[in-house]
N, C-alpha and C. Protein backbone atom coordinates (compact mmCIF):
# COMPACT_ATOMS: atom_id res chain seq x y z
N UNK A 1 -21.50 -28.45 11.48
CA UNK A 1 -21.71 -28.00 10.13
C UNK A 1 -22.32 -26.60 10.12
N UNK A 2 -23.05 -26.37 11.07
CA UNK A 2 -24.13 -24.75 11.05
C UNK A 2 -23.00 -23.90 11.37
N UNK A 3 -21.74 -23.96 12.24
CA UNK A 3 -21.23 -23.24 12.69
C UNK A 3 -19.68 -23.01 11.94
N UNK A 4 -19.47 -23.69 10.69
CA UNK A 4 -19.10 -23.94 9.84
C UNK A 4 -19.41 -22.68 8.52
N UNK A 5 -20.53 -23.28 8.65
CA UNK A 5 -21.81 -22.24 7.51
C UNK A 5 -21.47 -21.05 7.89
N UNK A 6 -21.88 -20.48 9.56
CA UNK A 6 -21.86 -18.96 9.89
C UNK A 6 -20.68 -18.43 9.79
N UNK A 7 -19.61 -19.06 10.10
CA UNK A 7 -18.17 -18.54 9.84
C UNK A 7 -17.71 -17.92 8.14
N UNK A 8 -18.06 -19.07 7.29
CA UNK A 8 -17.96 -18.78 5.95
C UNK A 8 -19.00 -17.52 5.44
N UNK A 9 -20.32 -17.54 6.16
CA UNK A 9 -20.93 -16.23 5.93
C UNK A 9 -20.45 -14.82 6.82
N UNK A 10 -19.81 -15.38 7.78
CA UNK A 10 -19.49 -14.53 8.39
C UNK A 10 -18.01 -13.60 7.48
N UNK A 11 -17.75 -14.13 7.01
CA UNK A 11 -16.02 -13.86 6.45
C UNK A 11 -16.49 -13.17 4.87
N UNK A 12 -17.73 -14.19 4.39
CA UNK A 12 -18.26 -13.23 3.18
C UNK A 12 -18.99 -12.04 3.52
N UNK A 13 -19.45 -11.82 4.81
CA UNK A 13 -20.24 -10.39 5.34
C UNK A 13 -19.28 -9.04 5.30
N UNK A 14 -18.15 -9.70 5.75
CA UNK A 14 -16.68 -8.66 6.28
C UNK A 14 -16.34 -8.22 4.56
N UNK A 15 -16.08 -9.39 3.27
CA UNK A 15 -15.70 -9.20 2.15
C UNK A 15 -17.03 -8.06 1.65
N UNK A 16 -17.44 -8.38 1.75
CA UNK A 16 -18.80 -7.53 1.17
C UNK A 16 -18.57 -6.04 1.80
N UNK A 17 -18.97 -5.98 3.47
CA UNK A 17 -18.84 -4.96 3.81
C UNK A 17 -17.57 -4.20 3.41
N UNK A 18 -16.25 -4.22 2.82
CA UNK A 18 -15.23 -3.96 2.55
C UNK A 18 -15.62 -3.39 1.05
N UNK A 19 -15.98 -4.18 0.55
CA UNK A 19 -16.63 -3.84 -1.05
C UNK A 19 -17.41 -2.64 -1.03
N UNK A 20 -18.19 -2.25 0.16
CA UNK A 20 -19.20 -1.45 0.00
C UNK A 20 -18.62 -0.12 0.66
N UNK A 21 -17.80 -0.10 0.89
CA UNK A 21 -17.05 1.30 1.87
C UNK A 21 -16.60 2.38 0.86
N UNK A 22 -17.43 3.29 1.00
CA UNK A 22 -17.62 4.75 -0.15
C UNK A 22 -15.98 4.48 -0.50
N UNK A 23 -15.51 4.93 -1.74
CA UNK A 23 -14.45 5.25 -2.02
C UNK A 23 -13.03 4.27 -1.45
N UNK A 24 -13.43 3.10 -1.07
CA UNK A 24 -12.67 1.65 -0.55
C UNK A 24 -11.29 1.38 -1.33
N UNK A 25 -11.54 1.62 -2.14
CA UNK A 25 -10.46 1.13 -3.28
C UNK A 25 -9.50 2.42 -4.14
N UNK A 26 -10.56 3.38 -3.67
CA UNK A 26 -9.87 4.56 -4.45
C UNK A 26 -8.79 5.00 -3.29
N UNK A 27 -9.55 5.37 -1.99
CA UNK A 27 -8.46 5.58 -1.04
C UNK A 27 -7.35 4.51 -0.85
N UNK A 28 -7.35 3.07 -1.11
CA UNK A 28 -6.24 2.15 -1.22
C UNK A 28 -5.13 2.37 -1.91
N UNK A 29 -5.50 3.00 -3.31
CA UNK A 29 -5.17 2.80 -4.53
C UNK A 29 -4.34 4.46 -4.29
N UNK A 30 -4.55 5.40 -3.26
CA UNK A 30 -4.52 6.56 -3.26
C UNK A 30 -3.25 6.20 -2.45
N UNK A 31 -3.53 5.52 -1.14
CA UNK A 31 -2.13 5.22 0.04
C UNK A 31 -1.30 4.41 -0.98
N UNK A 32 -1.47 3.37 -1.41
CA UNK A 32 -0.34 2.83 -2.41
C UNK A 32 0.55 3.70 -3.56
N UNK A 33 -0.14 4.74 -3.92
CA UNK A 33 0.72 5.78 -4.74
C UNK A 33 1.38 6.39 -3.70
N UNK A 34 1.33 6.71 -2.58
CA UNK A 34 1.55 7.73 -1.99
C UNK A 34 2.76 6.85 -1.66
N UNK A 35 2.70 5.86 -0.84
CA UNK A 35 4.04 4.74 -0.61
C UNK A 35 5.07 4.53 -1.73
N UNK A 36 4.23 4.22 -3.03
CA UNK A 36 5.54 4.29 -4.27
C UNK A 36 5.84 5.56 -4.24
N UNK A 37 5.66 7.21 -4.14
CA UNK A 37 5.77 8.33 -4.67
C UNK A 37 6.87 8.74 -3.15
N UNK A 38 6.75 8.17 -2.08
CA UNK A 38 7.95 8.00 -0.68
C UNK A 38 8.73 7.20 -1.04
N UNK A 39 8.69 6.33 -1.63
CA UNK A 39 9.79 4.91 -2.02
C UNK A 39 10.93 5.47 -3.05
N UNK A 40 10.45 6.23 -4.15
CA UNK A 40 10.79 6.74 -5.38
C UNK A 40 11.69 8.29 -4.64
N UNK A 41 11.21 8.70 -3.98
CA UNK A 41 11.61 10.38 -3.05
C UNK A 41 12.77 9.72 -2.25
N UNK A 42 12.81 8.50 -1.65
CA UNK A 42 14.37 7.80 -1.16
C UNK A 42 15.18 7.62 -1.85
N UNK A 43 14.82 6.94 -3.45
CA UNK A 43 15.97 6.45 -3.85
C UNK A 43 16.40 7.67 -4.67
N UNK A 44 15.78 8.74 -4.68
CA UNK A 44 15.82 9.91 -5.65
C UNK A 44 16.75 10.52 -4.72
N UNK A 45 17.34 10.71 -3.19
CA UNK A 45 18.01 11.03 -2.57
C UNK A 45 19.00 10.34 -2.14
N UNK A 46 18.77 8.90 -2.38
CA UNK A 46 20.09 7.97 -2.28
C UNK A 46 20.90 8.40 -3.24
N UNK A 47 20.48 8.13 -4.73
CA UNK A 47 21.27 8.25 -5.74
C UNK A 47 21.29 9.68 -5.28
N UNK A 48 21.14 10.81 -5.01
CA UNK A 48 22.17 12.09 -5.27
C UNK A 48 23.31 12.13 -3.92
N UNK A 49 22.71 11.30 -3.32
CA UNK A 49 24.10 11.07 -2.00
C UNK A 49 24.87 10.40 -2.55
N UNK A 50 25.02 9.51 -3.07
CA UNK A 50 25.83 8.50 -3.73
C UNK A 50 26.66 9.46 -5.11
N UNK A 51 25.86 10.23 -5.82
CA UNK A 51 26.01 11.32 -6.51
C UNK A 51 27.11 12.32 -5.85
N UNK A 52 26.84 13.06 -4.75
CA UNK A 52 28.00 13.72 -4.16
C UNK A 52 29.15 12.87 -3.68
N UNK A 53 28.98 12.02 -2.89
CA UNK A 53 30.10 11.41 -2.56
C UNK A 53 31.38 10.53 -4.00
N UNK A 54 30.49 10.27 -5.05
CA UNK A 54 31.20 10.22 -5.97
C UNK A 54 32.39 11.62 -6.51
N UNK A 55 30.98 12.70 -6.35
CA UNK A 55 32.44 13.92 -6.53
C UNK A 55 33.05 14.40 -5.83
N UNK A 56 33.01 13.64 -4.24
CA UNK A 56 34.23 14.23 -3.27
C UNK A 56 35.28 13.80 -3.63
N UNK A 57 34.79 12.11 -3.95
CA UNK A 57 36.04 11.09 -4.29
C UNK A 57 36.88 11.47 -5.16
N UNK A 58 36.55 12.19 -6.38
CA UNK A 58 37.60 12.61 -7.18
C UNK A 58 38.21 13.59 -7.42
């Protein structure tokens, strides 16, 4: 049971310490734009490839 206890405090120590990391969520929130704003820059070059090859075709 004690070693039970330390694990569950142990796992709320890690949540906490995560909570407390200067700017934690802003830099998250910063890489996740940055991944949609690369995601969005692919398909923004798919569709104009797909775009030219439509006007070779005709």
């Amino acid at each position: 049971m004690e070693e039970q206890n330390k694990n569950v405090t142990d796992e709320q120590l890690s949540d906490d310490q995560l909570k407390d990391v200067a700017g934690g969520n802003k830099l998250q929130e910063q890489r996740l734009e940055h991944l949609d704003n690369q995601s969005k820059s692919v398909k923004d070059v798919q569709a104009e490839r797909l775009d030219q090859l439509d006007q070779r075709s005709k």
